[in-house]
C-alpha atoms as a PDB file:
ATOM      1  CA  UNK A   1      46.694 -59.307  67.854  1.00  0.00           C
ATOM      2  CA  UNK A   2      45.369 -56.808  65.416  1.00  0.00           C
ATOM      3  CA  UNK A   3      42.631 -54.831  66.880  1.00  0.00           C
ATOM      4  CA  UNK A   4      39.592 -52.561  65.099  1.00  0.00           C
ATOM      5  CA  UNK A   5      41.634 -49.160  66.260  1.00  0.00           C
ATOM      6  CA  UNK A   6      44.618 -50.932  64.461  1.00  0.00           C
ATOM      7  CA  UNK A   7      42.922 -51.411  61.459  1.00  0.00           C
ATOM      8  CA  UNK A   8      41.195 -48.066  61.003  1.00  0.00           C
ATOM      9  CA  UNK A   9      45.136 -46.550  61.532  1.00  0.00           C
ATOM     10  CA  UNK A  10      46.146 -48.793  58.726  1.00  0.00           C
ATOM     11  CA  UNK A  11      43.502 -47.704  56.468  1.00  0.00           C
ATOM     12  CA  UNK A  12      44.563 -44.124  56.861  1.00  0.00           C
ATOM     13  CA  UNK A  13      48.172 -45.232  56.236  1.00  0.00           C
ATOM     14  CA  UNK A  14      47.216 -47.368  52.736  1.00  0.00           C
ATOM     15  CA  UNK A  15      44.598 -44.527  51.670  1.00  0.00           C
ATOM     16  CA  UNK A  16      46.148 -41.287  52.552  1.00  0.00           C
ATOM     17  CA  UNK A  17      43.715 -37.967  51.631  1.00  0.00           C
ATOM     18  CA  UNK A  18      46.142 -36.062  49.492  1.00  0.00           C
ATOM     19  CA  UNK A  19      44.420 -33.700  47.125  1.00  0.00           C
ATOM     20  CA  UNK A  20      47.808 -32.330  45.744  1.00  0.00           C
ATOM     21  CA  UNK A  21      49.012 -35.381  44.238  1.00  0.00           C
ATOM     22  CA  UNK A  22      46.116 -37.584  44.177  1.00  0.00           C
ATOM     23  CA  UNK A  23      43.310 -36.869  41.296  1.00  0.00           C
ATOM     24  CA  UNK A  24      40.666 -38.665  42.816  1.00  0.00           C
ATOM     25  CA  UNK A  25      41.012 -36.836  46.425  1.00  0.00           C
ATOM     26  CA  UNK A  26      41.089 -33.107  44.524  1.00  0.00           C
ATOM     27  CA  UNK A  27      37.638 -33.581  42.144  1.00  0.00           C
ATOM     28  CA  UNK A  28      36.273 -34.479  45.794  1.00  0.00           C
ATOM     29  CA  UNK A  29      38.107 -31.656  47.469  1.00  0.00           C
ATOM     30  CA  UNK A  30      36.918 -29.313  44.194  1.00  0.00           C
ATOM     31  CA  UNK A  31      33.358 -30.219  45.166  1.00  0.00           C
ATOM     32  CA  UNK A  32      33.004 -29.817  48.745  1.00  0.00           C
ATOM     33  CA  UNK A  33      34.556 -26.326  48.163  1.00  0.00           C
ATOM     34  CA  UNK A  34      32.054 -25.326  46.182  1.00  0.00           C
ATOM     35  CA  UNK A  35      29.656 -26.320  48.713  1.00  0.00           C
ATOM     36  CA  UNK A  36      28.184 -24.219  51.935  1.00  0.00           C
ATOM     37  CA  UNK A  37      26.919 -27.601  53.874  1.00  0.00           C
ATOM     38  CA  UNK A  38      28.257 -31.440  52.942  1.00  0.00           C
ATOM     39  CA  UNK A  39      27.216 -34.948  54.143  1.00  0.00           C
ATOM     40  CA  UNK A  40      29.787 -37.397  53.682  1.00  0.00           C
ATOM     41  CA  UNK A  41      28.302 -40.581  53.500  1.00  0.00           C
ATOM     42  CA  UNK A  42      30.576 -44.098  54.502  1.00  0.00           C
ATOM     43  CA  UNK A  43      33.380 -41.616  55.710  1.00  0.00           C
ATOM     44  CA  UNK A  44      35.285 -43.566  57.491  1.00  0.00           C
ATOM     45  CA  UNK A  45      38.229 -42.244  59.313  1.00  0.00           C
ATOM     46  CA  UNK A  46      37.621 -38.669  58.200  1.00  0.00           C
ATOM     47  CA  UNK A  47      40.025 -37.859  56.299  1.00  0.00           C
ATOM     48  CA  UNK A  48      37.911 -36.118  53.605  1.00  0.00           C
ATOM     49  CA  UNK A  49      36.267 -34.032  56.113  1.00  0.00           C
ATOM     50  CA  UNK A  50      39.675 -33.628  58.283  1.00  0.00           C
ATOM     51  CA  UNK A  51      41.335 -32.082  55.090  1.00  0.00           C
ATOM     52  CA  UNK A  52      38.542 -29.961  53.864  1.00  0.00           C
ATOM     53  CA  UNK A  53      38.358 -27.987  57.584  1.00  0.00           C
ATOM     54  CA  UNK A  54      42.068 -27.860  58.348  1.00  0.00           C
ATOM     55  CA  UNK A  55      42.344 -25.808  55.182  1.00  0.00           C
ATOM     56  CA  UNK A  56      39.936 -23.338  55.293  1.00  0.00           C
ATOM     57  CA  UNK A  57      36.640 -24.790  54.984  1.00  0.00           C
ATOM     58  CA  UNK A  58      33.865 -22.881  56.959  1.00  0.00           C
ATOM     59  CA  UNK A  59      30.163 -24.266  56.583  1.00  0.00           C
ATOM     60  CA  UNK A  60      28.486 -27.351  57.789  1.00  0.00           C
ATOM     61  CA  UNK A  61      30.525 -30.662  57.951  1.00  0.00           C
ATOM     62  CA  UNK A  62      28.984 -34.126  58.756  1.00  0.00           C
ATOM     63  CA  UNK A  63      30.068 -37.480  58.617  1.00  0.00           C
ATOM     64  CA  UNK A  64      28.122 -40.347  58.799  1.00  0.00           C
ATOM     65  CA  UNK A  65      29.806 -43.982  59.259  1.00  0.00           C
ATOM     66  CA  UNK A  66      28.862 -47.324  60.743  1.00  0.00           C
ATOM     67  CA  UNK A  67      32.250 -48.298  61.727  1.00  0.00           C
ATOM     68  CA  UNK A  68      33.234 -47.587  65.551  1.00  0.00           C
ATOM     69  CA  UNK A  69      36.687 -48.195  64.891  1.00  0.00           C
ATOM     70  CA  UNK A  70      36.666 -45.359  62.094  1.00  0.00           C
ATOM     71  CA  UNK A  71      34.279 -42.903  63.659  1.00  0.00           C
ATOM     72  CA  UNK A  72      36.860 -42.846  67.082  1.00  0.00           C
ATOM     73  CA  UNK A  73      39.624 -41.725  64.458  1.00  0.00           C
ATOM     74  CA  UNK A  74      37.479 -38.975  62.777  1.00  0.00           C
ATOM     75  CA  UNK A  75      36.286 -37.854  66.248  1.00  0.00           C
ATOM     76  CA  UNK A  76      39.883 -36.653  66.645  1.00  0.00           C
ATOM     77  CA  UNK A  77      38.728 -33.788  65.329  1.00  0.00           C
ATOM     78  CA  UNK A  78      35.951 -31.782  67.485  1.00  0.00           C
ATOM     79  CA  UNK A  79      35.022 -28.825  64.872  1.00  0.00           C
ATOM     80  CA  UNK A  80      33.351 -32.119  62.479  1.00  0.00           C
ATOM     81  CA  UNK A  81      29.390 -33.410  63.208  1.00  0.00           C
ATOM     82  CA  UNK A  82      30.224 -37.158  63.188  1.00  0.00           C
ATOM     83  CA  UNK A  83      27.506 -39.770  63.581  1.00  0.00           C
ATOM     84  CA  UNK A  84      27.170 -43.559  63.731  1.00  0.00           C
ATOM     85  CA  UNK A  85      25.137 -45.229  60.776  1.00  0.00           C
ATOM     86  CA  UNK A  86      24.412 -46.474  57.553  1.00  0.00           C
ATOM     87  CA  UNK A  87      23.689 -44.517  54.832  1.00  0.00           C
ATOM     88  CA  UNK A  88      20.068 -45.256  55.114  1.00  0.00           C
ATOM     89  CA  UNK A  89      20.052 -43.550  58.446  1.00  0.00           C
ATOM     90  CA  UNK A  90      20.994 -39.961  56.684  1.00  0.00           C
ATOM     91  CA  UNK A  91      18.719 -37.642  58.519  1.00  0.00           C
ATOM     92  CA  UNK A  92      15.674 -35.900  56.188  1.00  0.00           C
ATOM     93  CA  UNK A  93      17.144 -32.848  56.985  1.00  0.00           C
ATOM     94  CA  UNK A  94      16.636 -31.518  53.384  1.00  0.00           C
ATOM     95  CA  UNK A  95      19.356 -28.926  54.650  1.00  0.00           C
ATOM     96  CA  UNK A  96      22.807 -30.023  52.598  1.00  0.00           C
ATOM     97  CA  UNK A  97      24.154 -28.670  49.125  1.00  0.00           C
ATOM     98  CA  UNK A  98      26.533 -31.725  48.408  1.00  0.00           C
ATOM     99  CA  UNK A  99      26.180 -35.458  49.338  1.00  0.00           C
ATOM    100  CA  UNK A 100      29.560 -37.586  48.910  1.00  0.00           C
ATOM    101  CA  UNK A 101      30.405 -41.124  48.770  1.00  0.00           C
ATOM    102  CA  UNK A 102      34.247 -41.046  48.163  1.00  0.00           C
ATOM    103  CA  UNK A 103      36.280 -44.328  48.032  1.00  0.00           C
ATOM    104  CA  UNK A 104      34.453 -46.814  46.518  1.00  0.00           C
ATOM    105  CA  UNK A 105      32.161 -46.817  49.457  1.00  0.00           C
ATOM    106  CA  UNK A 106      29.266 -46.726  47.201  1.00  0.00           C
ATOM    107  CA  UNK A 107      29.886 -50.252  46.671  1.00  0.00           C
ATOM    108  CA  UNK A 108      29.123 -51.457  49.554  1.00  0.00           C
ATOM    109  CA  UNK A 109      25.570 -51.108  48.729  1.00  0.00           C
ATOM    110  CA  UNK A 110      24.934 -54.829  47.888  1.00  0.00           C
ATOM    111  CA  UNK A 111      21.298 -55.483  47.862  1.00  0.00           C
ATOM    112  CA  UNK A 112      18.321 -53.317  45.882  1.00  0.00           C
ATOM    113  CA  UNK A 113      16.749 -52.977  49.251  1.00  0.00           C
ATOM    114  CA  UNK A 114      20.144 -51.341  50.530  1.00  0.00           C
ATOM    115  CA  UNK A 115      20.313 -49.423  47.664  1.00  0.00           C
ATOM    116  CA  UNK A 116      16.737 -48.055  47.150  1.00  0.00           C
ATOM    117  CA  UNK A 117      17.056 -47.413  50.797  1.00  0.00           C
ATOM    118  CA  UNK A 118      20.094 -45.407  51.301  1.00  0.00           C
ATOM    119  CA  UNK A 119      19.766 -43.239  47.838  1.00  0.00           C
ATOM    120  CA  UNK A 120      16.041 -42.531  49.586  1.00  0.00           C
ATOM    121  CA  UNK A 121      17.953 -41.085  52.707  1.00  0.00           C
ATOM    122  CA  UNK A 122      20.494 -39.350  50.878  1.00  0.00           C
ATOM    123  CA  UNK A 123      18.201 -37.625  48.537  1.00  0.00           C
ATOM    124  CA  UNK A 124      16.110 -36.822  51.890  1.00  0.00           C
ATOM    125  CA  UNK A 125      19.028 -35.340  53.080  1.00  0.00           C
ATOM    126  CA  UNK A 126      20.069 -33.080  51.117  1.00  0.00           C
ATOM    127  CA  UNK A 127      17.902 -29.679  49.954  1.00  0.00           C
ATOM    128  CA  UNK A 128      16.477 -29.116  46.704  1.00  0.00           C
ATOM    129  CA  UNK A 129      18.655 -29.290  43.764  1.00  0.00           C
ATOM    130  CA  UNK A 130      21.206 -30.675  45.974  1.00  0.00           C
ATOM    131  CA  UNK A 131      24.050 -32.973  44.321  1.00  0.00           C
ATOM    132  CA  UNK A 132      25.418 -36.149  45.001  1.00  0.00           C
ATOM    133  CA  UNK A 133      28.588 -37.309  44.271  1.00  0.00           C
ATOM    134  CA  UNK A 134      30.066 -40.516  44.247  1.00  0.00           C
ATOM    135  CA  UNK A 135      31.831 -43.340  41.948  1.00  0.00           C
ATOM    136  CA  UNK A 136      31.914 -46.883  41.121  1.00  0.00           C
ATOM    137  CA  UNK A 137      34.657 -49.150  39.493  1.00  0.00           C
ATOM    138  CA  UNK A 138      33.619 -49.896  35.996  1.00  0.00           C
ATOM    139  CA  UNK A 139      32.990 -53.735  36.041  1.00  0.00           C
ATOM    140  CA  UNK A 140      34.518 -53.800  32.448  1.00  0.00           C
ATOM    141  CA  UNK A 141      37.533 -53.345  33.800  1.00  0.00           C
ATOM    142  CA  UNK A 142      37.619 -56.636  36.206  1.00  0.00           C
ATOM    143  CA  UNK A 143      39.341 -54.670  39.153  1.00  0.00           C
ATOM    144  CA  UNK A 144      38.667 -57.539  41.109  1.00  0.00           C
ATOM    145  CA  UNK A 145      41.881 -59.565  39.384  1.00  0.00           C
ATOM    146  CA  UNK A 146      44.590 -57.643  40.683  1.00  0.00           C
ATOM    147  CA  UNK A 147      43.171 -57.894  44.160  1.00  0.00           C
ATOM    148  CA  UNK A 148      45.512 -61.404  44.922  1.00  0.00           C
ATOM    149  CA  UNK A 149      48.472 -62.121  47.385  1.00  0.00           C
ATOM    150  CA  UNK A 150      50.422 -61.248  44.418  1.00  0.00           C
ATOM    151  CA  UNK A 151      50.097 -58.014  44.930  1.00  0.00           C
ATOM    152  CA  UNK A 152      50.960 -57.946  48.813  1.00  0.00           C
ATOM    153  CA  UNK A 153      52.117 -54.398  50.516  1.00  0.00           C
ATOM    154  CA  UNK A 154      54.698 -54.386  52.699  1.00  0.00           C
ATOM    155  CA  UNK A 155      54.661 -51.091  55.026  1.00  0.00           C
ATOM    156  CA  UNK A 156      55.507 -49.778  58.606  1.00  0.00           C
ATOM    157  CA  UNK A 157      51.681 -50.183  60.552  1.00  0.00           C
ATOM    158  CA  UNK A 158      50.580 -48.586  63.538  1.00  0.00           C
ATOM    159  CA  UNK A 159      53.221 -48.287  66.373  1.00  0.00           C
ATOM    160  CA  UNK A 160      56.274 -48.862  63.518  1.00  0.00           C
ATOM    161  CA  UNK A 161      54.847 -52.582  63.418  1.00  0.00           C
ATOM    162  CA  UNK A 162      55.854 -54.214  60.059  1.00  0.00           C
ATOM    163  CA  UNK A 163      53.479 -55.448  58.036  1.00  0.00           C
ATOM    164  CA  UNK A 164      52.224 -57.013  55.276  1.00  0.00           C
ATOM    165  CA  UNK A 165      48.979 -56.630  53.352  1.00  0.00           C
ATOM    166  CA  UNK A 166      46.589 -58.661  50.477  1.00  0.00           C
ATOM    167  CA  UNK A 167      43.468 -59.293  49.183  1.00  0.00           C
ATOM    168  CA  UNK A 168      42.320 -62.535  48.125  1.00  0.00           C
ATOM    169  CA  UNK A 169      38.666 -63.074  46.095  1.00  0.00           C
ATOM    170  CA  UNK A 170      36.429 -65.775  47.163  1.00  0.00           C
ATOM    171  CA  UNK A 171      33.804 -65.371  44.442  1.00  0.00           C
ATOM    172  CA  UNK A 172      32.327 -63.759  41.655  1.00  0.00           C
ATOM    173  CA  UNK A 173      28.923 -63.936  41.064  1.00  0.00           C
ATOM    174  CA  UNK A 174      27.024 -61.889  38.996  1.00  0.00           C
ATOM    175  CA  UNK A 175      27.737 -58.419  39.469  1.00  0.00           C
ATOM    176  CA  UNK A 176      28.480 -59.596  43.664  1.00  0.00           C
ATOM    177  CA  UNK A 177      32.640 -59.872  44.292  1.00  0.00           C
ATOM    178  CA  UNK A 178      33.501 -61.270  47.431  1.00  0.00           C
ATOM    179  CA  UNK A 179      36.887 -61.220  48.693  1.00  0.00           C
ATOM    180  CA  UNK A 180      39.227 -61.164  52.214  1.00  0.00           C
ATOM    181  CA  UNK A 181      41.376 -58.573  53.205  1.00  0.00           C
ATOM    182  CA  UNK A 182      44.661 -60.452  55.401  1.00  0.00           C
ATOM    183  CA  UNK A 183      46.890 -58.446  57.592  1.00  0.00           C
ATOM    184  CA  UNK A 184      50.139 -60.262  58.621  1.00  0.00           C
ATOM    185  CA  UNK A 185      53.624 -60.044  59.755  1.00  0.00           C
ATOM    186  CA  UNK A 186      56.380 -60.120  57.462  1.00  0.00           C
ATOM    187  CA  UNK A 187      56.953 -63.807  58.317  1.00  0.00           C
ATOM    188  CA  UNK A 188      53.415 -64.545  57.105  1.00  0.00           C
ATOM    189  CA  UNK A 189      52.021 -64.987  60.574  1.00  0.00           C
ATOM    190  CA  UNK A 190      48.464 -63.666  59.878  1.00  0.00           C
ATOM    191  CA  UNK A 191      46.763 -60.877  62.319  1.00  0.00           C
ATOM    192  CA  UNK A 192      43.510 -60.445  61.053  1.00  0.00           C
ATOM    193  CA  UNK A 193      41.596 -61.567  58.107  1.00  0.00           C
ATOM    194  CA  UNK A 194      38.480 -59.228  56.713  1.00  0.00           C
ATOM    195  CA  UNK A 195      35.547 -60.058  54.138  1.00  0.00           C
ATOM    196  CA  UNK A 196      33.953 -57.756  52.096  1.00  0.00           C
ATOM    197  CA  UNK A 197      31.496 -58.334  49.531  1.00  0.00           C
ATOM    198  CA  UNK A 198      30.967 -55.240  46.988  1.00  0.00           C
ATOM    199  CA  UNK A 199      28.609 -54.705  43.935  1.00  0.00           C
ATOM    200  CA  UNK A 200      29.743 -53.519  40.308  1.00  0.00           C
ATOM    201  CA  UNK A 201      27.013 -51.788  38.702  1.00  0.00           C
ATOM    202  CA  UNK A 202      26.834 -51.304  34.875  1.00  0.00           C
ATOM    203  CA  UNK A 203      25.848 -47.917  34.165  1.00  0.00           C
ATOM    204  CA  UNK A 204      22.267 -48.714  32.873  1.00  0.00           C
ATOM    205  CA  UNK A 205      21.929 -50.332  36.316  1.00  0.00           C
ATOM    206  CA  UNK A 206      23.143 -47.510  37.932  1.00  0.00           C
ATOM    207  CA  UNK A 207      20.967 -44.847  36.468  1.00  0.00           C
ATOM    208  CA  UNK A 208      17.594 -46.809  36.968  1.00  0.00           C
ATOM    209  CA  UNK A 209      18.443 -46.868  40.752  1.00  0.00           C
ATOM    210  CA  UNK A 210      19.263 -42.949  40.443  1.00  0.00           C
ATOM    211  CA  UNK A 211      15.868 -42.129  38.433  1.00  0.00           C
ATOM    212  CA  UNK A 212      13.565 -44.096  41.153  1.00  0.00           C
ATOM    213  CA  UNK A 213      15.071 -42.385  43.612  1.00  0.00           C
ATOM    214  CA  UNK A 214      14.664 -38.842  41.951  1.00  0.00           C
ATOM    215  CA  UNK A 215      17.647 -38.152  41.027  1.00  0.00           C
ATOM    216  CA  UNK A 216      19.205 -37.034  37.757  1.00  0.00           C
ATOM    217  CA  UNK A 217      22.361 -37.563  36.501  1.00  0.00           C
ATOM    218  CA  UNK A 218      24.778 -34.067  36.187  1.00  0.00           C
ATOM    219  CA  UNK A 219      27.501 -35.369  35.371  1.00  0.00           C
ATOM    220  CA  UNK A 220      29.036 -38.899  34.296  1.00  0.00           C
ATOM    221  CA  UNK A 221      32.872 -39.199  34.073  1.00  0.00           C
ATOM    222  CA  UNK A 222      34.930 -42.069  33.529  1.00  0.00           C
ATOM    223  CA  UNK A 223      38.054 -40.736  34.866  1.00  0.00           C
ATOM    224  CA  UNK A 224      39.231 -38.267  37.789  1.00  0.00           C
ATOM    225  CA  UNK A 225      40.014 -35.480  35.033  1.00  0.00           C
ATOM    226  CA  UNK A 226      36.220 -35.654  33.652  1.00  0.00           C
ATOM    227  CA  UNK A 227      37.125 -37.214  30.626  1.00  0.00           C
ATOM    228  CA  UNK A 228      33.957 -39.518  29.551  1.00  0.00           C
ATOM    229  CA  UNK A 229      33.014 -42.976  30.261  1.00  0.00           C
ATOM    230  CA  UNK A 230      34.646 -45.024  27.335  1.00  0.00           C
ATOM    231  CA  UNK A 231      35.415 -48.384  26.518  1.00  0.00           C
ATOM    232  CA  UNK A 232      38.746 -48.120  28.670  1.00  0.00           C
ATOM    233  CA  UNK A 233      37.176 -46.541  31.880  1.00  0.00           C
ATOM    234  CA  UNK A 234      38.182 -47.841  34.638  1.00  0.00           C
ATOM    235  CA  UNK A 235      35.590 -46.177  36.692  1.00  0.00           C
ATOM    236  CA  UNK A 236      31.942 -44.497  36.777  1.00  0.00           C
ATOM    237  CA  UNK A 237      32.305 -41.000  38.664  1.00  0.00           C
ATOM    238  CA  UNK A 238      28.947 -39.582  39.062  1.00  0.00           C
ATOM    239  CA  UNK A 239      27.612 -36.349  39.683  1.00  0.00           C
ATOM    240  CA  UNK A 240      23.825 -36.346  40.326  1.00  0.00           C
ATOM    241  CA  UNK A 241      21.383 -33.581  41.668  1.00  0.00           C
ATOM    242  CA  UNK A 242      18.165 -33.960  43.511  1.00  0.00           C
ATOM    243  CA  UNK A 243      14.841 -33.152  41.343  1.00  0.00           C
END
């Protein structure tokens, strides 16, 4: 049918790492080069990491993922730490500059316990007056209604298979948004159907969970060209540091 391997090819095929057209990927790329050591937290297939070391980056790489599926992509490339895991299992190294969460993957933090947890590890993780960096969609901007068969993909998959690709929300409750992911063939035979649940934090939210954990905030943009967080933001791009 559709297997895991399949769908962690697709994902690289509908999110492409392209820091030279894509103004999300460079404030990412921006930071890890200013960086000597990075922990990339939730980074799926790699391609963060992938990009950063096949053009010129030189100090410490690590990826940390839970997904299999994902990881056996990123392993592709041997010159990359990768390891298996949630981001509450970030080593207390105390040892990196910069901390990422690119993606969205932030998100997928859904519970306080998760998220008290995992901002513990990654604060752990990284050295004093390390940074964290990582973003959020803005829940004032409902991103959640666009994600409907309406607006289906149609691409060329894995092994030039055709297919076609939508989202479909369940529920919305609270600040909780749960919703499927279907992949299918053109003829609407369906391959694989995937639920996610993710969490939109206001900013007040946000920065309580940051302050407990000991961080502070940096910087607090509310688009990819640090322009601030305004009543039209479609996103909450953080920068925090480790007291």
């Amino acid at each position: 049918m559709f297997s895991d391997a399949d769908a962690a090819a697709l994902y690289d095929l509908l999110n492409p790492w392209e820091p030279g057209s894509r103004s999300s990927d460079r404030f990412y790329d921006e930071l890890v080069g200013d960086a000597d050591s990075v922990l990339d937290v939730g980074c799926g297939t790699g391609a963060m990491l992938h990009w950063a070391r096949g053009h010129g980056y030189s100090g410490r790489l690590v990826g940390l993922d839970p997904d299999r599926a994902a990881l056996a992509r990123a392993r592709r490339r041997t010159d990359i730490e990768w390891v298996e895991g949630t981001a509450a299992d970030a080593a207390p190294e105390a040892a990196f500059a910069l901390a990422t969460m690119a993606g969205h993957a932030f998100q997928c933090l859904v519970t306080g316990e998760e998220l008290r947890a995992s901002l513990a590890a990654i604060r752990a993780a990284l050295r004093p007056d390390g940074r964290f960096a990582f973003e959020t969609r803005h829940p004032q901007a409902r991103a959640w209604q666009d994600w409907n068969p309406s607006h289906a993909r149609e691409l060329t998959g894995p092994a030039g298979r055709a297919l076609r690709v939508w989202h479909h929300v369940e529920s919305v409750t609270g600040d909780l948004v749960t919703f499927t992911g279907t992949t299918a063939e053109p003829d609407g035979r369906v391959l694989r159907v995937d639920r996610t649940t993710l969490r939109f934090l206001e900013v007040a939210a946000l920065d309580e969970y940051l302050a407990a954990a000991g961080f502070v905030v940096e910087g607090r943009y509310g688009d990819w060209d640090r322009g601030p967080v305004t009543a039209a933001s479609r996103e909450i791009i953080t920068v925090a540091r480790r007291r």
